[in-house]
C-alpha atoms as a PDB file:
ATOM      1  CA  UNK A   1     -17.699   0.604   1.548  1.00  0.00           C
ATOM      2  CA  UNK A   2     -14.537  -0.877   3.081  1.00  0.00           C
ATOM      3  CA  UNK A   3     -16.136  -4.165   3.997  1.00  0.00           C
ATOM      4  CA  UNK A   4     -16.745  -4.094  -0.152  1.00  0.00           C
ATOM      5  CA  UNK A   5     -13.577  -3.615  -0.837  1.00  0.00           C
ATOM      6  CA  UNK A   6     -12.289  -6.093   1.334  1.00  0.00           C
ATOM      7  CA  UNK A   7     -14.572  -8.402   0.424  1.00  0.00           C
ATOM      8  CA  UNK A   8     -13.712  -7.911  -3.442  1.00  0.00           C
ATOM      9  CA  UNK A   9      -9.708  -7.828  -2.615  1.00  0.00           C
ATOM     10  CA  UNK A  10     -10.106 -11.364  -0.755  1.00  0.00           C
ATOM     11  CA  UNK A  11     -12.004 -12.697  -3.812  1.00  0.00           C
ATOM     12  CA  UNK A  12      -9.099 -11.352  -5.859  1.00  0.00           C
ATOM     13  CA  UNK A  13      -6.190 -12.713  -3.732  1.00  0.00           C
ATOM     14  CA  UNK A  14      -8.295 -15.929  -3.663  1.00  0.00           C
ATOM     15  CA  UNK A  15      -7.941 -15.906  -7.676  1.00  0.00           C
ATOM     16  CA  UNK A  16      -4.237 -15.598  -7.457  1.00  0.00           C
ATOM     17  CA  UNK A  17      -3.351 -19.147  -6.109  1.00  0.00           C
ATOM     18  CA  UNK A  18      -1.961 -20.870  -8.670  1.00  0.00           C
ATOM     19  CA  UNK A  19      -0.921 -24.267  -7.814  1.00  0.00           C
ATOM     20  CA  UNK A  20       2.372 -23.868  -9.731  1.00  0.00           C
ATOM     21  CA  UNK A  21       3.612 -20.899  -7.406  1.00  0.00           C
ATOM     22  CA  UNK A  22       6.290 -20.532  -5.246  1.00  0.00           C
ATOM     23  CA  UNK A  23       7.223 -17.706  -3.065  1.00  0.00           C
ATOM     24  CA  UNK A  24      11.211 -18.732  -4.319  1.00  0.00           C
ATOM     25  CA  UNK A  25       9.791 -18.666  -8.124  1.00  0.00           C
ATOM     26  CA  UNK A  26       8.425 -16.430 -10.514  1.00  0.00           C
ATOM     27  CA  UNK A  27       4.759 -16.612 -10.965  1.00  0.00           C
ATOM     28  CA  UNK A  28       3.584 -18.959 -13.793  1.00  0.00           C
ATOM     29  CA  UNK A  29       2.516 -17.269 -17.035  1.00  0.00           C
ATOM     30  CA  UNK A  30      -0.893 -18.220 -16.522  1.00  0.00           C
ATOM     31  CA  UNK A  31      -1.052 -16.306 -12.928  1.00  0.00           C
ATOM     32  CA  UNK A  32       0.283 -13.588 -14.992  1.00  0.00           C
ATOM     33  CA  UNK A  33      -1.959 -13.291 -17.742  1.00  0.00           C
ATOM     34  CA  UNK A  34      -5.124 -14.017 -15.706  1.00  0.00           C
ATOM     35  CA  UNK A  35      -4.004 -11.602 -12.844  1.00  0.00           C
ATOM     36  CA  UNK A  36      -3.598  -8.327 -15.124  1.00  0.00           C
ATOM     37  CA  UNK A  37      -6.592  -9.003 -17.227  1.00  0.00           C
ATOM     38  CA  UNK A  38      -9.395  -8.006 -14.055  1.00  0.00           C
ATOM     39  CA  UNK A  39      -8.204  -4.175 -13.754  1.00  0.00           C
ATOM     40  CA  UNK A  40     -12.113  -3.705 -14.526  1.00  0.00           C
ATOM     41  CA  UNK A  41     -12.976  -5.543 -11.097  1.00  0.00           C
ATOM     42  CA  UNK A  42     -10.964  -2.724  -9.431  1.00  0.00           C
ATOM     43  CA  UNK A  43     -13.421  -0.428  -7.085  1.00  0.00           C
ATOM     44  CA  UNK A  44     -13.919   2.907  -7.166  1.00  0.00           C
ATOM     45  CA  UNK A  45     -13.334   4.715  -3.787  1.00  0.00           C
ATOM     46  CA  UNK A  46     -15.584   7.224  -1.873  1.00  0.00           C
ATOM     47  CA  UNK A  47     -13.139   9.221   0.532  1.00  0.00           C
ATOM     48  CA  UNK A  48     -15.950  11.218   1.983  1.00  0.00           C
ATOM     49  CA  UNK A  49     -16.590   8.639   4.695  1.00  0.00           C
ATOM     50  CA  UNK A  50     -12.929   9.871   6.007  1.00  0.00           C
ATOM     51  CA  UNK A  51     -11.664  12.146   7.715  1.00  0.00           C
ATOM     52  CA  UNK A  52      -9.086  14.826   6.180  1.00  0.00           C
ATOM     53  CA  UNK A  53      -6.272  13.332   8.217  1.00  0.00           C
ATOM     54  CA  UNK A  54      -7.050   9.588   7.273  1.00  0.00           C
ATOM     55  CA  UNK A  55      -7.635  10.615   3.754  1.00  0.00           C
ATOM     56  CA  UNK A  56      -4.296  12.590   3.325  1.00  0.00           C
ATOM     57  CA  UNK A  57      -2.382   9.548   5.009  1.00  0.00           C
ATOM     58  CA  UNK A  58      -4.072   7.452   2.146  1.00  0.00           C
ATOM     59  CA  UNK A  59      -3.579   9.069  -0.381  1.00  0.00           C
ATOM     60  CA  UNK A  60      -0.062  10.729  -0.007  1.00  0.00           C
ATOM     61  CA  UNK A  61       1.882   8.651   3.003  1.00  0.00           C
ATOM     62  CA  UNK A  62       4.995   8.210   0.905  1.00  0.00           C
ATOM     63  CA  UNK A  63       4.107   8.782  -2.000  1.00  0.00           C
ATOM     64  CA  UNK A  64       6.237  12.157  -2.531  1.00  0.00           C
ATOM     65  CA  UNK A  65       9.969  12.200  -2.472  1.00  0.00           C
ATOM     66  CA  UNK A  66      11.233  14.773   0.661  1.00  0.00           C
ATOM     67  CA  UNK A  67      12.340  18.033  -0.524  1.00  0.00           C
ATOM     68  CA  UNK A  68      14.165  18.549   2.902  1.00  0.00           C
ATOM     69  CA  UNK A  69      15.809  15.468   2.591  1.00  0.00           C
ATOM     70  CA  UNK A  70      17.093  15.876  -0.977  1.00  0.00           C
ATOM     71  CA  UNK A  71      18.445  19.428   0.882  1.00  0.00           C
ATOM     72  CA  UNK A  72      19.837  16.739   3.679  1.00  0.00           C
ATOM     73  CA  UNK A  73      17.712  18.901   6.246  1.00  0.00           C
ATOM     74  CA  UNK A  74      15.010  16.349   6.759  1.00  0.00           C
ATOM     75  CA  UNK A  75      14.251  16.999  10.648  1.00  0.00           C
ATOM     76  CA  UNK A  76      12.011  13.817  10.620  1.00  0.00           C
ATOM     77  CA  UNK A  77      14.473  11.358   8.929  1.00  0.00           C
ATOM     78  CA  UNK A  78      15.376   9.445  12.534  1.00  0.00           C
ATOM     79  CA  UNK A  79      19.114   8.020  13.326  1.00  0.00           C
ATOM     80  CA  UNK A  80      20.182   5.091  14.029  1.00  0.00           C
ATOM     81  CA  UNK A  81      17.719   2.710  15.704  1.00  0.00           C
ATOM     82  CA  UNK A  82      14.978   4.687  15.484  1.00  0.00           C
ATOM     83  CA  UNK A  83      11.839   4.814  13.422  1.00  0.00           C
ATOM     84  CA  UNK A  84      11.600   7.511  10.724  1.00  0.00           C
ATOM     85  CA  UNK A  85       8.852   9.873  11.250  1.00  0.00           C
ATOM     86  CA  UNK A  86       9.073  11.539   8.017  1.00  0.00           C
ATOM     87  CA  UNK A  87       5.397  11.735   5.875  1.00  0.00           C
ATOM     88  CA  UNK A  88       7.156  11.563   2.201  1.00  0.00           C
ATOM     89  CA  UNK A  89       9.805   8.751   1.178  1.00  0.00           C
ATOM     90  CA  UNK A  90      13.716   9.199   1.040  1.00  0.00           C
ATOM     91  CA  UNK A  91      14.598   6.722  -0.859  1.00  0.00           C
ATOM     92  CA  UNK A  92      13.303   5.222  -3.937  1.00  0.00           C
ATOM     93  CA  UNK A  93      13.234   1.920  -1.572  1.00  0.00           C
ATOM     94  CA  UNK A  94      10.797   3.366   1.012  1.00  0.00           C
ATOM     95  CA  UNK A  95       8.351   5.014  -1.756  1.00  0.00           C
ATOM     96  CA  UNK A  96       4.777   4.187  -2.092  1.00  0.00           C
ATOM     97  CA  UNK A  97       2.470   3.829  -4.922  1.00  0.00           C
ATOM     98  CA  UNK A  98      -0.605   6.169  -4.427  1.00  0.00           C
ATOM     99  CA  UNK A  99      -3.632   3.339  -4.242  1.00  0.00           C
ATOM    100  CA  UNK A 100      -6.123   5.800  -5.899  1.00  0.00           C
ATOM    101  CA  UNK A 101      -6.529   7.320  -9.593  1.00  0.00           C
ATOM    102  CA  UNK A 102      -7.222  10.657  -7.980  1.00  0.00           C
ATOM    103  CA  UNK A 103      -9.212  11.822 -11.412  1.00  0.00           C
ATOM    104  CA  UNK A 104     -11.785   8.755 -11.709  1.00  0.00           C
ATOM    105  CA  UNK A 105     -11.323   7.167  -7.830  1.00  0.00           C
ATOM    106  CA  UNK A 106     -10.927   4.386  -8.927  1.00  0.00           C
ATOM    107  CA  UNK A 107      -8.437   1.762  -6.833  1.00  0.00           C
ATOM    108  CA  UNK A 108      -5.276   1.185  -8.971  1.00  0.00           C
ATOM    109  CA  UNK A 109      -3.792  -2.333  -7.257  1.00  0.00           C
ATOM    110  CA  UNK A 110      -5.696  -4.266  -4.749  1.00  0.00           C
ATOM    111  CA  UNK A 111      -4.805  -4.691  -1.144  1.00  0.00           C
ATOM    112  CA  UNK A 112      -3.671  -8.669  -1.710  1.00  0.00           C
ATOM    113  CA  UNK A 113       0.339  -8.734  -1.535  1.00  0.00           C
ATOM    114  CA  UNK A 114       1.475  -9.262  -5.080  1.00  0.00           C
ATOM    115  CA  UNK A 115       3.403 -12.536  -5.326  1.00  0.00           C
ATOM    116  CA  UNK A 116       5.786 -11.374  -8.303  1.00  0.00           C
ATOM    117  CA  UNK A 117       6.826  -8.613  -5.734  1.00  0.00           C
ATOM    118  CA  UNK A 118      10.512  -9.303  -4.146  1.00  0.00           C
ATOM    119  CA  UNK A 119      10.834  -7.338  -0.982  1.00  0.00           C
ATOM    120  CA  UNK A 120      14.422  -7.744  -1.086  1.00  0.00           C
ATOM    121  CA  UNK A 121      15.088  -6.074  -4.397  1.00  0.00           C
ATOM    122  CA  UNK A 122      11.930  -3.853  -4.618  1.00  0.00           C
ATOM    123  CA  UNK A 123      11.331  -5.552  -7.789  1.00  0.00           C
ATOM    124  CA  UNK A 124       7.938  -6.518  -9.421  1.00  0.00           C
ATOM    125  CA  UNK A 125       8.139  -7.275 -13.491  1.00  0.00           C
ATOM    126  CA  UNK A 126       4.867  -5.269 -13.688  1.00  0.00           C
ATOM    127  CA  UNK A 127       6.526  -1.905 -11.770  1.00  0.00           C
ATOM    128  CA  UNK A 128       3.660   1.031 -11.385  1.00  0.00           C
ATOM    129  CA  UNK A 129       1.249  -0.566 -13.330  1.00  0.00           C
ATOM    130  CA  UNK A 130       1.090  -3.542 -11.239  1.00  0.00           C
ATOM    131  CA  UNK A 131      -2.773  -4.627  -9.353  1.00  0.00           C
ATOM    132  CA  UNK A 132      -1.680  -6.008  -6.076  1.00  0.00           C
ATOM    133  CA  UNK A 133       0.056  -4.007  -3.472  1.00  0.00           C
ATOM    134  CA  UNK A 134       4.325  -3.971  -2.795  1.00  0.00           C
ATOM    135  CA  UNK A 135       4.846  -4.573   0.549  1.00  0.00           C
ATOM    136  CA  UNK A 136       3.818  -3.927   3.805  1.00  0.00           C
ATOM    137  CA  UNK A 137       2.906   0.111   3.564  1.00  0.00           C
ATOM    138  CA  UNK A 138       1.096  -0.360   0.484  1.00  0.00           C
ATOM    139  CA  UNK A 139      -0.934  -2.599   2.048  1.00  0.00           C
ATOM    140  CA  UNK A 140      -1.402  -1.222   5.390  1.00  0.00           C
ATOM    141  CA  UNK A 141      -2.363   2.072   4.275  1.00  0.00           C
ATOM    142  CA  UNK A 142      -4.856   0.498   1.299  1.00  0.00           C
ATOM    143  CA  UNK A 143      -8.373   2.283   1.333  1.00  0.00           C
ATOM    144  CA  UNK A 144      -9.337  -1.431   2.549  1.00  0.00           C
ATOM    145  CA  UNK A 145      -7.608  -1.924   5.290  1.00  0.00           C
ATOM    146  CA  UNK A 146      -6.292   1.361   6.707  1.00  0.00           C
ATOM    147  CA  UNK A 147      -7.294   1.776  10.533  1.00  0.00           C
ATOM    148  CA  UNK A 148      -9.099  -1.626  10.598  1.00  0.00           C
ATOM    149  CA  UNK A 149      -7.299  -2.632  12.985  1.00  0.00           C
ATOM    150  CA  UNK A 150      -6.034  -1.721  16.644  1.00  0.00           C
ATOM    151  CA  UNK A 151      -2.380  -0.618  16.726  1.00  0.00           C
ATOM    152  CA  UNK A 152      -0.492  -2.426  19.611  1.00  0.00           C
ATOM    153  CA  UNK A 153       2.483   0.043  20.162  1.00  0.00           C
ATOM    154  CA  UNK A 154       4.995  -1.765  18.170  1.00  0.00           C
ATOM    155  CA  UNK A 155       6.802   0.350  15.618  1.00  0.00           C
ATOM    156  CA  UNK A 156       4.406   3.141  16.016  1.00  0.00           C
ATOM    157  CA  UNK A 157       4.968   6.095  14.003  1.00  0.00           C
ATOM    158  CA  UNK A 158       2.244   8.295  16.477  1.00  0.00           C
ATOM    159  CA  UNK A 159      -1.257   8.258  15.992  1.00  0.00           C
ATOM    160  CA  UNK A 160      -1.383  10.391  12.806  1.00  0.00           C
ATOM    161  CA  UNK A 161       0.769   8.687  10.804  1.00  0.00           C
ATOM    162  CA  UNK A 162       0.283   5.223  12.335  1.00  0.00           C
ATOM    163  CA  UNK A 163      -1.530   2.959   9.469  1.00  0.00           C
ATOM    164  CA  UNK A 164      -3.446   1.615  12.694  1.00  0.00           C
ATOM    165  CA  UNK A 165      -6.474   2.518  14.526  1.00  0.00           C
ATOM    166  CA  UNK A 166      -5.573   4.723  18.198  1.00  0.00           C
ATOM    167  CA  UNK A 167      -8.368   4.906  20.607  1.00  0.00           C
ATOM    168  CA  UNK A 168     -12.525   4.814  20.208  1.00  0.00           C
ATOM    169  CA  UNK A 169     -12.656   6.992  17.061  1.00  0.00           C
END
């Protein structure tokens, strides 16, 4: 199933090259209008094939704002220079879109960066509703591509939070 989906997210990113796009522009209307109009082509997703760990990582790795944190008791929030270990988001900068309609299981954005996306401002015209993925965590922990590949150490959050596959299994 994840070789599908991979498969159908490449053909999609493929689809977004527009010759009149620029990472430093906006995309052209055409990209635009063409991009939004294949929702349909979305897959559905079959979580049974993973394991309740990998599935809750999915589906909820900061996705939910901290209650601790909004108490400023967040244990897991790290300090200065190091990594935050924390499961749910702080701040609205660090949130995540959930990449499954958890009624129908069907994918909501693809795992193809979105190119109206600015990393810098957290900005995408489209907002929620956008079908390609914000940044690096949205991608990383996609249905598609999450634990496809071997983590090697670097900015590891520990094996069960780490978007990254640990080991044989």
């Amino acid at each position: 199933a994840r070789r599908v989906m991979e498969e159908d997210a490449a053909g999609a990113a493929g689809s977004m090259e527009d010759p009149g796009f620029s990472a430093f522009a906006p995309p052209s209307p055409h990209w635009l209008a063409t991009a939004y109009s294949d929702v349909h082509y979305l897959p559905y997703w079959n979580g049974t094939e993973e394991s309740a760990e990998h599935t809750k990582a999915i589906l909820d790795f900061r996705v939910n704002r901290c209650p601790e944190f909004q108490k400023c008791a967040c244990a897991k929030r790290g300090g200065r220079g190091k990594d935050m270990q924390c499961f749910d988001f702080h701040f609205e900068s660090q949130r995540r879109r959930c990449p499954v309609d958890l009624n129908t299981c069907q994918l909501l954005y693809w795992d193809a960066p979105c190119q109206a996306w600015s990393s810098a401002m957290g900005f995408c015209p489209n907002g929620d509703a956008c079908l390609f993925a914000h940044g690096f965590e949205e991608v990383s922990y996609h249905p598609a591509k999450y634990k496809t590949r071997s983590c090697n150490g670097r900015d590891c959050r520990g094996e069960g939070a780490c978007c990254f596959a640990h080991g044989d299994g």
